[in-house]
PDB file of N, CA and C in Angstrom:
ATOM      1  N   UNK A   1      39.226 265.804 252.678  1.00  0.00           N
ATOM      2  CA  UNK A   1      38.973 267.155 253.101  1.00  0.00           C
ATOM      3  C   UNK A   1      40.267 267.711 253.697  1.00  0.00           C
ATOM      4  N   UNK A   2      40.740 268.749 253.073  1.00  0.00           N
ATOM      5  CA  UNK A   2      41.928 269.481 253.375  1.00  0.00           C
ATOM      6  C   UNK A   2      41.724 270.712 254.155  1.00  0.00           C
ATOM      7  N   UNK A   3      42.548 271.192 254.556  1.00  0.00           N
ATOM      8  CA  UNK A   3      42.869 272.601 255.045  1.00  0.00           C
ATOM      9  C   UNK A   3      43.827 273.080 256.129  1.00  0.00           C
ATOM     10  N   UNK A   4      43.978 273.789 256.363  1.00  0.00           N
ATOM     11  CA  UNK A   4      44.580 274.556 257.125  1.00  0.00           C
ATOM     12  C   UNK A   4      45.057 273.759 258.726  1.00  0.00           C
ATOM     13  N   UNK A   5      43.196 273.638 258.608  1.00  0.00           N
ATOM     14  CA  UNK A   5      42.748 273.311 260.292  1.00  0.00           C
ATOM     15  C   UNK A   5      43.146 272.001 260.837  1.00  0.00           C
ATOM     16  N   UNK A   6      43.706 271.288 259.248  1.00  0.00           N
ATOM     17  CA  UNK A   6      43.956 269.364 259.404  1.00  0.00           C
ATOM     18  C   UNK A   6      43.343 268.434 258.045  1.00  0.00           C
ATOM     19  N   UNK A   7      43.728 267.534 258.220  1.00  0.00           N
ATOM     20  CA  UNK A   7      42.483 266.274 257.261  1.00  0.00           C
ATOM     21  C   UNK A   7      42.113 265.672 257.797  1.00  0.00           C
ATOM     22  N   UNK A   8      40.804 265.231 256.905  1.00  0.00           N
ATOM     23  CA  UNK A   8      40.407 264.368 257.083  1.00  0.00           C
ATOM     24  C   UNK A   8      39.218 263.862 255.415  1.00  0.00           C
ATOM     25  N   UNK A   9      39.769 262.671 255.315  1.00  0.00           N
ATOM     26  CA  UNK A   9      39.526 261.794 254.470  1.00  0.00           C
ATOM     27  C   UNK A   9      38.877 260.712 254.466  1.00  0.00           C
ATOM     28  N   UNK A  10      37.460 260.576 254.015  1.00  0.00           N
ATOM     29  CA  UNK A  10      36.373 259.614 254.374  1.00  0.00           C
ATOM     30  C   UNK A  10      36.554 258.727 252.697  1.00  0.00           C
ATOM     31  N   UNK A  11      36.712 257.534 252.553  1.00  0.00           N
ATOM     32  CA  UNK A  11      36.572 256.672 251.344  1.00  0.00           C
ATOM     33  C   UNK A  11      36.436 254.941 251.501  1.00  0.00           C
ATOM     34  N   UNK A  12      35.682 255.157 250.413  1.00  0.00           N
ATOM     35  CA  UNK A  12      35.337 253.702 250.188  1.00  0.00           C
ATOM     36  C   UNK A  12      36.466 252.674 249.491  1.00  0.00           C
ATOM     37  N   UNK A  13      36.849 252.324 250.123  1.00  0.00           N
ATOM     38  CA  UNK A  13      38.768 251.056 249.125  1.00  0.00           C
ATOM     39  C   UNK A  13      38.097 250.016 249.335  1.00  0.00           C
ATOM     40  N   UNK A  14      38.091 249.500 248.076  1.00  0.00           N
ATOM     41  CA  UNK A  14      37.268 248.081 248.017  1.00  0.00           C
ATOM     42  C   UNK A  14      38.772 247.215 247.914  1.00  0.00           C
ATOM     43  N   UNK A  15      39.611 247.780 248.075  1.00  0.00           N
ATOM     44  CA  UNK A  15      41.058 246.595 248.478  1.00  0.00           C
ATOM     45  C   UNK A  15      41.865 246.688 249.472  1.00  0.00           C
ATOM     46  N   UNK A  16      41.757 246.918 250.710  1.00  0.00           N
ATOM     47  CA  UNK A  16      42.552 247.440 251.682  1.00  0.00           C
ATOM     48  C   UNK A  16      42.798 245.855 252.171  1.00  0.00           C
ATOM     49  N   UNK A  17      44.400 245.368 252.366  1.00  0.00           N
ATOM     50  CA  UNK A  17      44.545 244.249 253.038  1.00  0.00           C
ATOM     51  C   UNK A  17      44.019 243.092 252.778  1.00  0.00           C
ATOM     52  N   UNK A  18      43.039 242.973 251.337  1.00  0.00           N
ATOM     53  CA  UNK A  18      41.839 242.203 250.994  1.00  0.00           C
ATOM     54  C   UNK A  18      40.819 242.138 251.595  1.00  0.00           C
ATOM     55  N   UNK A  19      40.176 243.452 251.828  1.00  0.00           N
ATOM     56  CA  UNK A  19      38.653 243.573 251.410  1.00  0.00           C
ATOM     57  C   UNK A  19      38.523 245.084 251.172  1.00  0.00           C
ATOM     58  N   UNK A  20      36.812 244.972 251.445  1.00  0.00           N
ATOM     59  CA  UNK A  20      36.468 246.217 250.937  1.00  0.00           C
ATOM     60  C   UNK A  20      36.088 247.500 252.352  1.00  0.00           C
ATOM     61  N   UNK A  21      36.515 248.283 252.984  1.00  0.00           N
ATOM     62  CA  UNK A  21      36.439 249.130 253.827  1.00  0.00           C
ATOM     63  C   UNK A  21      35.976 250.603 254.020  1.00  0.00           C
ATOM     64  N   UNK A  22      35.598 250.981 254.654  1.00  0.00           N
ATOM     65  CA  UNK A  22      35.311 252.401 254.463  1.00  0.00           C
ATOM     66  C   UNK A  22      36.409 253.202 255.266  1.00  0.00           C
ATOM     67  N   UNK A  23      37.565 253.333 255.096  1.00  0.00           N
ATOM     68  CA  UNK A  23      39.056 254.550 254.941  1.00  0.00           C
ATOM     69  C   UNK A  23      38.620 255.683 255.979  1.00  0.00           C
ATOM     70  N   UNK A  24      38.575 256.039 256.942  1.00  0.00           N
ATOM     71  CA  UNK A  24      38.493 257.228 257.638  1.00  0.00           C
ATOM     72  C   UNK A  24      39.384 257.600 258.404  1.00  0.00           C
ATOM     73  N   UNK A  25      40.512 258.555 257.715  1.00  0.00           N
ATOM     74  CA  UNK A  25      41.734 258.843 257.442  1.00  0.00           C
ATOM     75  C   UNK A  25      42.122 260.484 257.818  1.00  0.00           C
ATOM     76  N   UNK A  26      43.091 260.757 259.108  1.00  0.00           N
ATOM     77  CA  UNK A  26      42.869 262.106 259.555  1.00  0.00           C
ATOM     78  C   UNK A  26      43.940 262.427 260.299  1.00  0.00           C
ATOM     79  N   UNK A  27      44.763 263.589 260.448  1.00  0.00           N
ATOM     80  CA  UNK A  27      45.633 263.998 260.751  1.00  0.00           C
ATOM     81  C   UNK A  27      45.177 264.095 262.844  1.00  0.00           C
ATOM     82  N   UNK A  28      46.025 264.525 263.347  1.00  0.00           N
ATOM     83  CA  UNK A  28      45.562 264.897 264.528  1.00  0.00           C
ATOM     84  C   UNK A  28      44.490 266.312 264.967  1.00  0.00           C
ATOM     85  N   UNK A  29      44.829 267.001 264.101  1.00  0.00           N
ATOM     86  CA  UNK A  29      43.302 268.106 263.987  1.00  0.00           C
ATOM     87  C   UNK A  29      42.388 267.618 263.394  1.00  0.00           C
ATOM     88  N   UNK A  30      42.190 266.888 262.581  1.00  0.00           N
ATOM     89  CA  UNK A  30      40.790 266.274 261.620  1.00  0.00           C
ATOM     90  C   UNK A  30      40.649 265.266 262.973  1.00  0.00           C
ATOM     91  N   UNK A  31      41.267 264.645 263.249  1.00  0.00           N
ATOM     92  CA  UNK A  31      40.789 263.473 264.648  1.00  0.00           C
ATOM     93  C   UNK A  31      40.108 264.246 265.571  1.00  0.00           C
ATOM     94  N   UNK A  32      40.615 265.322 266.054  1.00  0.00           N
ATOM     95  CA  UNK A  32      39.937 266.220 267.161  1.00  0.00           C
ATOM     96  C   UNK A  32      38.111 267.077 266.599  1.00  0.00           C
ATOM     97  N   UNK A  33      38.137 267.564 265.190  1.00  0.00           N
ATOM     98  CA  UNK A  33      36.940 267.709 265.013  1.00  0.00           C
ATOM     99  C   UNK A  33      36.059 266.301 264.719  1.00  0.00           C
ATOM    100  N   UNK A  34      36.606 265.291 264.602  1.00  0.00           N
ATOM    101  CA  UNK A  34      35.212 264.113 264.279  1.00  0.00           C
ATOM    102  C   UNK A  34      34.959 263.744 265.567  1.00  0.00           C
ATOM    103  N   UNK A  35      36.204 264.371 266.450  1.00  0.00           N
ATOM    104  CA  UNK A  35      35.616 263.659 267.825  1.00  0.00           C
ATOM    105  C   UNK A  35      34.844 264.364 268.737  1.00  0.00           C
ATOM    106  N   UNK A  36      34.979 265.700 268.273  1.00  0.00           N
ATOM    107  CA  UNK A  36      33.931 266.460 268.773  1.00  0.00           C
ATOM    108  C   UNK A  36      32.838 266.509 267.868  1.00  0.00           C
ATOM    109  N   UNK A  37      32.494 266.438 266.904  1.00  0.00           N
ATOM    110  CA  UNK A  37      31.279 266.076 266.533  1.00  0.00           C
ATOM    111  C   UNK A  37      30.760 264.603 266.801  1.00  0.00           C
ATOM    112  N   UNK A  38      31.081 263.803 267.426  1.00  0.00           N
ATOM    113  CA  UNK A  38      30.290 262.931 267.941  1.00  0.00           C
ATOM    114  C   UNK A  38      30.188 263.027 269.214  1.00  0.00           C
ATOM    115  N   UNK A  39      30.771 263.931 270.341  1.00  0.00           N
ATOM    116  CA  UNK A  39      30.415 264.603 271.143  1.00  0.00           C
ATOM    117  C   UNK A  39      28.895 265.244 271.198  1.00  0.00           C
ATOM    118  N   UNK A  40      29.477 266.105 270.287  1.00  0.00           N
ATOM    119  CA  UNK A  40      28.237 267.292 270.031  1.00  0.00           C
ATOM    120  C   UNK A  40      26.748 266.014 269.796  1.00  0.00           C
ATOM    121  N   UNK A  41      26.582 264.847 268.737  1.00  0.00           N
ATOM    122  CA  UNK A  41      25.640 264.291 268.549  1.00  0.00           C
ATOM    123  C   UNK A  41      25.424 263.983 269.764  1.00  0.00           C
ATOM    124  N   UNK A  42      25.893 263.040 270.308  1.00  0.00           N
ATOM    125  CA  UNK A  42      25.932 262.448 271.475  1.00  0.00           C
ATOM    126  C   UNK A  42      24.531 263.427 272.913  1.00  0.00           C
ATOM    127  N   UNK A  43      25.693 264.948 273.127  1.00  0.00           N
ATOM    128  CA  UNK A  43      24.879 266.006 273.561  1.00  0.00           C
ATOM    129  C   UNK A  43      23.912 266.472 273.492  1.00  0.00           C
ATOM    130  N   UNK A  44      23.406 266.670 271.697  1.00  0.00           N
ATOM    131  CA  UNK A  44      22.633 267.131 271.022  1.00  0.00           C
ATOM    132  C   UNK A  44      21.033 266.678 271.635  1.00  0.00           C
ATOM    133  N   UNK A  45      19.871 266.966 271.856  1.00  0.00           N
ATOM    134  CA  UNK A  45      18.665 266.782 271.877  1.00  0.00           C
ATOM    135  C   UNK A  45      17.952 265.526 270.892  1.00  0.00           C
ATOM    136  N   UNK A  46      18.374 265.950 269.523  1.00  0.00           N
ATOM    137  CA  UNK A  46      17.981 264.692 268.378  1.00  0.00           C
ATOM    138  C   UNK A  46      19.228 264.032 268.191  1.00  0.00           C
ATOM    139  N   UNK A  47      20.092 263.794 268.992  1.00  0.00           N
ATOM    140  CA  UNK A  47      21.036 263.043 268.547  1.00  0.00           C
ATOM    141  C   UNK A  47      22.064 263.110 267.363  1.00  0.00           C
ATOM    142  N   UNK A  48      22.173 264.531 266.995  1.00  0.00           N
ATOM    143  CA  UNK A  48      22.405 264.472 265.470  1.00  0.00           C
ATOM    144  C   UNK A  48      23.746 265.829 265.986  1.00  0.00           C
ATOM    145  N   UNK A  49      24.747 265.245 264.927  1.00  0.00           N
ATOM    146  CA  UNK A  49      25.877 266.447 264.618  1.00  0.00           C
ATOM    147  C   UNK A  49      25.923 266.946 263.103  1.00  0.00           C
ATOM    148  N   UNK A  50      26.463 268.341 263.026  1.00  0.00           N
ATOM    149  CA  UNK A  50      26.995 268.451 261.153  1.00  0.00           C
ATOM    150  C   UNK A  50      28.423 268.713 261.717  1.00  0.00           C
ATOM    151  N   UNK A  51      29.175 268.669 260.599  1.00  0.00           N
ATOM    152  CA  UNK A  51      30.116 268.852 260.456  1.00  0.00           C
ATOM    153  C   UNK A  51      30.776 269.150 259.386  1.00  0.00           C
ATOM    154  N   UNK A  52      30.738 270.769 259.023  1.00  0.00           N
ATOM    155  CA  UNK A  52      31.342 271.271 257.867  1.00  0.00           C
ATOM    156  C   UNK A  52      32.856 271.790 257.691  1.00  0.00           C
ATOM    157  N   UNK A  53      33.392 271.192 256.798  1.00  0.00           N
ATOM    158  CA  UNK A  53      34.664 271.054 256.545  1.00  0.00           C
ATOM    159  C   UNK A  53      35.413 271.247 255.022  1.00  0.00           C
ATOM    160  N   UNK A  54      35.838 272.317 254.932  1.00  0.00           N
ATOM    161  CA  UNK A  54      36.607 273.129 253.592  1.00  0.00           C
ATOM    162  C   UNK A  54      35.101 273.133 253.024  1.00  0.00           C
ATOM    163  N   UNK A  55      34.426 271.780 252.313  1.00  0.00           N
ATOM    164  CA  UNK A  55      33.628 272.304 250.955  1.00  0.00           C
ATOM    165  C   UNK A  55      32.976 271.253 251.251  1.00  0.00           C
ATOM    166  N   UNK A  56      33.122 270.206 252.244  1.00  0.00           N
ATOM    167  CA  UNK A  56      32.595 268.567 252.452  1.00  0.00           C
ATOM    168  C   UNK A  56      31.359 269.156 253.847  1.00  0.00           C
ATOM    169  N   UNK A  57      30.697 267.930 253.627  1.00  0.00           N
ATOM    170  CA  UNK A  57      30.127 267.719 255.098  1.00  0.00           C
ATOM    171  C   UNK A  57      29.825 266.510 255.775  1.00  0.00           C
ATOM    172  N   UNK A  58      29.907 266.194 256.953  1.00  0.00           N
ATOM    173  CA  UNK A  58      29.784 265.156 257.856  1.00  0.00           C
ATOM    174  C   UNK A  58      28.485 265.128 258.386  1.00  0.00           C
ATOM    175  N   UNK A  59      27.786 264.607 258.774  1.00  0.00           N
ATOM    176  CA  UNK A  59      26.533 264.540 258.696  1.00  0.00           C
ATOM    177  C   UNK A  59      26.046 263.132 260.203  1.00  0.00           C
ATOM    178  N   UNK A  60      26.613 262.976 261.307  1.00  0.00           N
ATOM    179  CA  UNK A  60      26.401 262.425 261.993  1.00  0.00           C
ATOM    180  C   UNK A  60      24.870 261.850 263.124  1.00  0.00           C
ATOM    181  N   UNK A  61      24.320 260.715 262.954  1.00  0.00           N
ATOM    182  CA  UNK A  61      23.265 261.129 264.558  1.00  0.00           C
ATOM    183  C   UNK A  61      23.381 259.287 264.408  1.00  0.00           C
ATOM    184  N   UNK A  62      22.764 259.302 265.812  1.00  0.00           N
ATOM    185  CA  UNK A  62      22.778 258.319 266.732  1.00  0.00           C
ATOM    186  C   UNK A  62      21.883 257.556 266.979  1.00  0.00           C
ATOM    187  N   UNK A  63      21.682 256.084 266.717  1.00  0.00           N
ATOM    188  CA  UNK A  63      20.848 255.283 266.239  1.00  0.00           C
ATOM    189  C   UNK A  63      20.542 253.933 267.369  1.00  0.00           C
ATOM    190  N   UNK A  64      19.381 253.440 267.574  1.00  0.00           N
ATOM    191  CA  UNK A  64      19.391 252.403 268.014  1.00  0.00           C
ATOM    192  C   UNK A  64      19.579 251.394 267.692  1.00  0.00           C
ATOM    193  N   UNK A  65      19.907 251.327 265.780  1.00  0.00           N
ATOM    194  CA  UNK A  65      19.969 250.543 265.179  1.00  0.00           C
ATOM    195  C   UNK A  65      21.404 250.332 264.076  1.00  0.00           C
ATOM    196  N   UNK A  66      21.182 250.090 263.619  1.00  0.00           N
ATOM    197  CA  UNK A  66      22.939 249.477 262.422  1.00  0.00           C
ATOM    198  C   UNK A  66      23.987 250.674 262.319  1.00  0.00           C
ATOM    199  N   UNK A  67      25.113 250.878 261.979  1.00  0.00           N
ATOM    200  CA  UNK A  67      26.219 251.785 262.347  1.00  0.00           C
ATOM    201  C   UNK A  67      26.571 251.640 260.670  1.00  0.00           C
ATOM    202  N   UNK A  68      26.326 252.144 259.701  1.00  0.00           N
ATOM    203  CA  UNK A  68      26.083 252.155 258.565  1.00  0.00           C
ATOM    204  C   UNK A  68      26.999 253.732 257.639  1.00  0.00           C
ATOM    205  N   UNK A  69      27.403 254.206 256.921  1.00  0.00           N
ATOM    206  CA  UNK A  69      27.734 254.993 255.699  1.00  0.00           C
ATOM    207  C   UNK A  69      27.036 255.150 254.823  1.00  0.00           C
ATOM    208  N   UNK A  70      26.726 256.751 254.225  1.00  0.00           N
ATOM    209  CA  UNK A  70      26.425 256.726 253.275  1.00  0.00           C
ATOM    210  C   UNK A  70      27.585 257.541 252.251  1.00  0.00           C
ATOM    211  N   UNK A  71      28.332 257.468 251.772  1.00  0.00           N
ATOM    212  CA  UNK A  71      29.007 258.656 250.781  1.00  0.00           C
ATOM    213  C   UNK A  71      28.599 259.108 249.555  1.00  0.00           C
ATOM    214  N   UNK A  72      28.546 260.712 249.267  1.00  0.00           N
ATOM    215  CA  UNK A  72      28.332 261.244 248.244  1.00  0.00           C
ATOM    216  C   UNK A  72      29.173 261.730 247.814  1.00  0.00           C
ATOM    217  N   UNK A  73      29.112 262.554 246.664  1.00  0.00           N
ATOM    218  CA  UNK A  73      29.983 263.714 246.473  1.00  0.00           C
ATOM    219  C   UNK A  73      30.908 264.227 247.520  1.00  0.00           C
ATOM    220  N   UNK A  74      30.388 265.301 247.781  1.00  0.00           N
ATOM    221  CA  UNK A  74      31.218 265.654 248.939  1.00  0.00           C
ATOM    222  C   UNK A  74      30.513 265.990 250.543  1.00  0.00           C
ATOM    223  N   UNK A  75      29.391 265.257 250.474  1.00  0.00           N
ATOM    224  CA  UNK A  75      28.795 264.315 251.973  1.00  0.00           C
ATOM    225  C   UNK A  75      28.763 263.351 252.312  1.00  0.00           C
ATOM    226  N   UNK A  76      28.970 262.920 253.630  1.00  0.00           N
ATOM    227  CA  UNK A  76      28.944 261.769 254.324  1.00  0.00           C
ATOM    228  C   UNK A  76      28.312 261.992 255.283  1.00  0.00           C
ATOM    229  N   UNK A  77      27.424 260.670 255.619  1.00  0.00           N
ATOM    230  CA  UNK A  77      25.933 260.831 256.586  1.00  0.00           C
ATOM    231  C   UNK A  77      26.496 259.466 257.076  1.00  0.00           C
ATOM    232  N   UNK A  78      26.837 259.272 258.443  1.00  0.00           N
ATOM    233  CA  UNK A  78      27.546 258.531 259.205  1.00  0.00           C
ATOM    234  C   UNK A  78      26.140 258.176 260.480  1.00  0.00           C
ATOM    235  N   UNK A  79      25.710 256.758 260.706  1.00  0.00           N
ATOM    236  CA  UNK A  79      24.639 256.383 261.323  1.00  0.00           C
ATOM    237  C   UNK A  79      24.988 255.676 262.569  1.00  0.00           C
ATOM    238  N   UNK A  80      25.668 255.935 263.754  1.00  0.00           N
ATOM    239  CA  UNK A  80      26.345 255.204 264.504  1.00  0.00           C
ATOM    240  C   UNK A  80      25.234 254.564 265.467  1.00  0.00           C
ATOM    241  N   UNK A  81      24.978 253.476 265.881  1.00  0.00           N
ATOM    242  CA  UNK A  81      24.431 252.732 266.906  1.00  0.00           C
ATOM    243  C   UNK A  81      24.997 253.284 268.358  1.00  0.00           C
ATOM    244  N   UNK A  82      24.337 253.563 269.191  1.00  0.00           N
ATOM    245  CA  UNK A  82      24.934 253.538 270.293  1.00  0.00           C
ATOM    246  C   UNK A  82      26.034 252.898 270.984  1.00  0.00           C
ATOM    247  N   UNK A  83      25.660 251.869 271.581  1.00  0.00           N
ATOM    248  CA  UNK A  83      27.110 250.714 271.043  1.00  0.00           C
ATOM    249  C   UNK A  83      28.230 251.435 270.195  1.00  0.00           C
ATOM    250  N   UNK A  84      28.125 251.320 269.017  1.00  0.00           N
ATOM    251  CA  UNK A  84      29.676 251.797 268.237  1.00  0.00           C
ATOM    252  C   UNK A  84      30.193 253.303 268.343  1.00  0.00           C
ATOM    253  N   UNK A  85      28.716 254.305 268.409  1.00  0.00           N
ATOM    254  CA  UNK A  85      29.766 255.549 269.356  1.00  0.00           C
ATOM    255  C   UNK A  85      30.590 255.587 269.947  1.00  0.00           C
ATOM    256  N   UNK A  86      29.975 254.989 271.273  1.00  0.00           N
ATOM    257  CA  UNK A  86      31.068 254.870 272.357  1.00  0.00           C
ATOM    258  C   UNK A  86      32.619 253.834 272.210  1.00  0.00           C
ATOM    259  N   UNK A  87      31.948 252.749 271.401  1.00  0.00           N
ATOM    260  CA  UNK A  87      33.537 252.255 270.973  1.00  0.00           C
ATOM    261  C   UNK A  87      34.176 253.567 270.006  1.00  0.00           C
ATOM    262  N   UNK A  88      33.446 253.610 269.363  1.00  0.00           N
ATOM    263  CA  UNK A  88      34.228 254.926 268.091  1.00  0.00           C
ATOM    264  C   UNK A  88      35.016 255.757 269.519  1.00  0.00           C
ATOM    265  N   UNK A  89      34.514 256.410 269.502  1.00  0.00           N
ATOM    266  CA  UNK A  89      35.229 257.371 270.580  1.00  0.00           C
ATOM    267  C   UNK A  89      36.238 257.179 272.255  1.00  0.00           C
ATOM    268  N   UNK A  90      35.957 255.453 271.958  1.00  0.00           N
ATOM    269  CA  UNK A  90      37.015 255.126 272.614  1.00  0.00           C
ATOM    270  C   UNK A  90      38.726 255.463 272.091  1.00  0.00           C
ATOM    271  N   UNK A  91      38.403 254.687 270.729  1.00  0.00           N
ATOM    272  CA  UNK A  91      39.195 254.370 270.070  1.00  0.00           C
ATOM    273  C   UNK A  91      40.069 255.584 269.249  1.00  0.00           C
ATOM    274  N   UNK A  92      38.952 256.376 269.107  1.00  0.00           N
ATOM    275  CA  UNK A  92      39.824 258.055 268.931  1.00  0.00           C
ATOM    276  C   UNK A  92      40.485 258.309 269.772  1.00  0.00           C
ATOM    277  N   UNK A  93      39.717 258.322 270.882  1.00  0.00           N
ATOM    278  CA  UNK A  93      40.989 259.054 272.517  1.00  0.00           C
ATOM    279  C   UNK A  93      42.539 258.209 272.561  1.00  0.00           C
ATOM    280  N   UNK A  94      42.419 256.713 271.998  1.00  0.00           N
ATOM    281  CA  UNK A  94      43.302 255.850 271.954  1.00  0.00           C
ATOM    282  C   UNK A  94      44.314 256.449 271.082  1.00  0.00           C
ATOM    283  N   UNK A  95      43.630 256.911 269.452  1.00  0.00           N
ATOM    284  CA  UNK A  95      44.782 257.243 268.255  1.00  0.00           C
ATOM    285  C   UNK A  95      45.318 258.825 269.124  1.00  0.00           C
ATOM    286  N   UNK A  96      44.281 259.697 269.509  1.00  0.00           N
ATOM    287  CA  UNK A  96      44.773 260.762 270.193  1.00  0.00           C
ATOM    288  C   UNK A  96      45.973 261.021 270.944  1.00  0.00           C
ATOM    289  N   UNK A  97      45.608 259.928 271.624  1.00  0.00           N
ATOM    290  CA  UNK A  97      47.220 260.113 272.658  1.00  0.00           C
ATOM    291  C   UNK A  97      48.449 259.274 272.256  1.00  0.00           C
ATOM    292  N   UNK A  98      48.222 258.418 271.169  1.00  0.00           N
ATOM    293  CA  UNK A  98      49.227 257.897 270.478  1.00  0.00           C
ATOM    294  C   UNK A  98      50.296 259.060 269.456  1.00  0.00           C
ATOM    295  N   UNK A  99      51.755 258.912 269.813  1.00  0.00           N
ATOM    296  CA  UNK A  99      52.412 260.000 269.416  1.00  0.00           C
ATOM    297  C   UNK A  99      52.788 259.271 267.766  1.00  0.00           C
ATOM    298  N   UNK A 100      52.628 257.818 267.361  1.00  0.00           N
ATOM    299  CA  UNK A 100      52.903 257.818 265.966  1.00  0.00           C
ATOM    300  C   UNK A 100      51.907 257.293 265.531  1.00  0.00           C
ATOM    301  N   UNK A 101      51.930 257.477 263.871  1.00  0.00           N
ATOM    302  CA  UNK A 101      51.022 256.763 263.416  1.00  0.00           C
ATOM    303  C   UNK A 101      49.937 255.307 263.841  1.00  0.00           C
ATOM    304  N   UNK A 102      49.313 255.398 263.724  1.00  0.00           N
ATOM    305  CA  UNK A 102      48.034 254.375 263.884  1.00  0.00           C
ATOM    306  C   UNK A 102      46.839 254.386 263.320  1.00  0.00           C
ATOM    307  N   UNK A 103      46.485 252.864 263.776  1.00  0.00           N
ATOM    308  CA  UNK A 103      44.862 252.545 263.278  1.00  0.00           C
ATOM    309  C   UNK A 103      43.994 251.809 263.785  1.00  0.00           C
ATOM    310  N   UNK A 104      42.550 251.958 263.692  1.00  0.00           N
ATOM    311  CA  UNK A 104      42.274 250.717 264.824  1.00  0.00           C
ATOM    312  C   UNK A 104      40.385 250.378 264.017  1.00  0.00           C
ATOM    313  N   UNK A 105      40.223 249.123 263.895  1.00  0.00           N
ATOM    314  CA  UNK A 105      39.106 248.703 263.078  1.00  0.00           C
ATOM    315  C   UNK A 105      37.868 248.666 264.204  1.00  0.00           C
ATOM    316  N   UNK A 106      36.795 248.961 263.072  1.00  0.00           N
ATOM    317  CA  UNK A 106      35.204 249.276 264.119  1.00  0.00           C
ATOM    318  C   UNK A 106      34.550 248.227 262.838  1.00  0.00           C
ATOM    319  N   UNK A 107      33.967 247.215 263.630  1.00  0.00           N
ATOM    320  CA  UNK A 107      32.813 246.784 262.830  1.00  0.00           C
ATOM    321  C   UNK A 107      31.497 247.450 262.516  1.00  0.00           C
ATOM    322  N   UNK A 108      31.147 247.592 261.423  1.00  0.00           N
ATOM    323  CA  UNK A 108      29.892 248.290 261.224  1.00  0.00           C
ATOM    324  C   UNK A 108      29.067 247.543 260.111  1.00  0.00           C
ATOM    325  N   UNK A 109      27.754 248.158 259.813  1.00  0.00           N
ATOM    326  CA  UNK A 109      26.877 247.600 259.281  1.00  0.00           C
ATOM    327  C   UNK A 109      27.002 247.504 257.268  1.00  0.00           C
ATOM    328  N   UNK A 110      27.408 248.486 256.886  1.00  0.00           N
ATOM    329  CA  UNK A 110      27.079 248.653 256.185  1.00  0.00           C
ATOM    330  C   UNK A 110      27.781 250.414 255.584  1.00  0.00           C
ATOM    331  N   UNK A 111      28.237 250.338 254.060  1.00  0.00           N
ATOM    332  CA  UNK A 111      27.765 249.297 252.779  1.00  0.00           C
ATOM    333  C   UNK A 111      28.883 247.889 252.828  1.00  0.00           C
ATOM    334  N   UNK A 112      29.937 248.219 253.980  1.00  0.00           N
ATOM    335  CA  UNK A 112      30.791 247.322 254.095  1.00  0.00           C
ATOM    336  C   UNK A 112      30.610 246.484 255.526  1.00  0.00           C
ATOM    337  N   UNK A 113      31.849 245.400 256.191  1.00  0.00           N
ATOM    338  CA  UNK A 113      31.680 245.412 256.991  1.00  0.00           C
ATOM    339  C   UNK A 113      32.482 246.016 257.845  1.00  0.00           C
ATOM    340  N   UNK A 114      34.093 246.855 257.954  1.00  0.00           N
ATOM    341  CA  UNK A 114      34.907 247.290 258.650  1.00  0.00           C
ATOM    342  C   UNK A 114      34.811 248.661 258.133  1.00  0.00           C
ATOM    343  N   UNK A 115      35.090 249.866 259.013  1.00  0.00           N
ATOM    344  CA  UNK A 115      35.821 250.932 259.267  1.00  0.00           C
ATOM    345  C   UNK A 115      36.702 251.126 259.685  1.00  0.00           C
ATOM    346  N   UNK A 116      37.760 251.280 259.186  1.00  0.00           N
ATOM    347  CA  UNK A 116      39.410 252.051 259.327  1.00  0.00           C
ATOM    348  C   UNK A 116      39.379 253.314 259.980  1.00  0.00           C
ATOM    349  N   UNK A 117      39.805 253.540 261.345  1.00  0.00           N
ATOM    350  CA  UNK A 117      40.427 254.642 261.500  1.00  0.00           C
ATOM    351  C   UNK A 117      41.775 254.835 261.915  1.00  0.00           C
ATOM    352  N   UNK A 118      41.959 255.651 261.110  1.00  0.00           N
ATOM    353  CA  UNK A 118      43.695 255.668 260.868  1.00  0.00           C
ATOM    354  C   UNK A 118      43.953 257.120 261.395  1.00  0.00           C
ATOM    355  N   UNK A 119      45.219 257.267 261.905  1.00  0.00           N
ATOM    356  CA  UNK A 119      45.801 258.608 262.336  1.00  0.00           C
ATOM    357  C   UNK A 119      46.673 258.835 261.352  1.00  0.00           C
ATOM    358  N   UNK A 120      47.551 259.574 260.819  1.00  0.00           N
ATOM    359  CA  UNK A 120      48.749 259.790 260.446  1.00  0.00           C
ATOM    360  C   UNK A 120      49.300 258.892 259.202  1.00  0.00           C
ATOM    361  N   UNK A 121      48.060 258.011 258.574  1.00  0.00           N
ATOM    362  CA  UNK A 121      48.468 256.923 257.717  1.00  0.00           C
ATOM    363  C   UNK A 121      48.190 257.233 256.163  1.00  0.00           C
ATOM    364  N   UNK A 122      47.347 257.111 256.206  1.00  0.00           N
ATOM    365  CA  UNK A 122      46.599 257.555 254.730  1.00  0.00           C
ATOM    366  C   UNK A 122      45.793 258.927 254.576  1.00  0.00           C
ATOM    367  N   UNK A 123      46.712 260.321 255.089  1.00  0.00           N
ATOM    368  CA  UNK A 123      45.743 260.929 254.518  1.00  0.00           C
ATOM    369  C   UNK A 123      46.117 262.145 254.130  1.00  0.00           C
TER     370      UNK A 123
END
């Protein structure tokens, strides 16, 4: 997802480093909207964020259970466990204030077992 406002790039690489990962890949403005949309879920009443972007959408809410992906076309429905929110959004504030490139791995459930989030790397 391109634009103006930043990237950000959600994909499935079934070869990163040898294995298979789910890529979530974003400039420092694309970092600042995923991190406010898991804010916003977080806030939210049902636990749930959207997040529309150029022509894509993000599709976030908050689970008691597995921290999971789904990708489509051009949606992604992101299922975070409580637990991995708050690491997720540790770990953003971390790439945030980092002035070069970075990345930092989240275990999750499913369709893989790692998530990549990368600043400034792949996207």
């Amino acid at each position: 997802m391109n634009s103006a406002m930043g990237q950000i790039n959600f994909d499935l690489v079934e070869d990163f480093k040898g294995e298979a990962v789910i890529l979530l890949a974003f400039d420092t403005n694309g970092l600042s909207l995923i991190r406010n949309t898991l804010i916003q879920a977080k806030e939210d009443d049902a636990h749930t964020a959207k997040l529309t972007y150029s022509d894509n959408s993000l599709y976030v809410s908050l689970t008691e259970q597995k921290t999971e992906f789904s990708l489509y076309n051009k949606m992604v429905s992101w299922k975070l466990s409580w637990t991995r929110h708050t690491e997720v959004l540790e770990k953003l504030n971390t790439l945030y204030d980092s002035p070069e490139p970075c990345h930092h791995y989240v275990d999750i459930d499913g369709p893989v077992n790692t998530l990549v989030l990368s600043k400034d790397e792949y996207c």
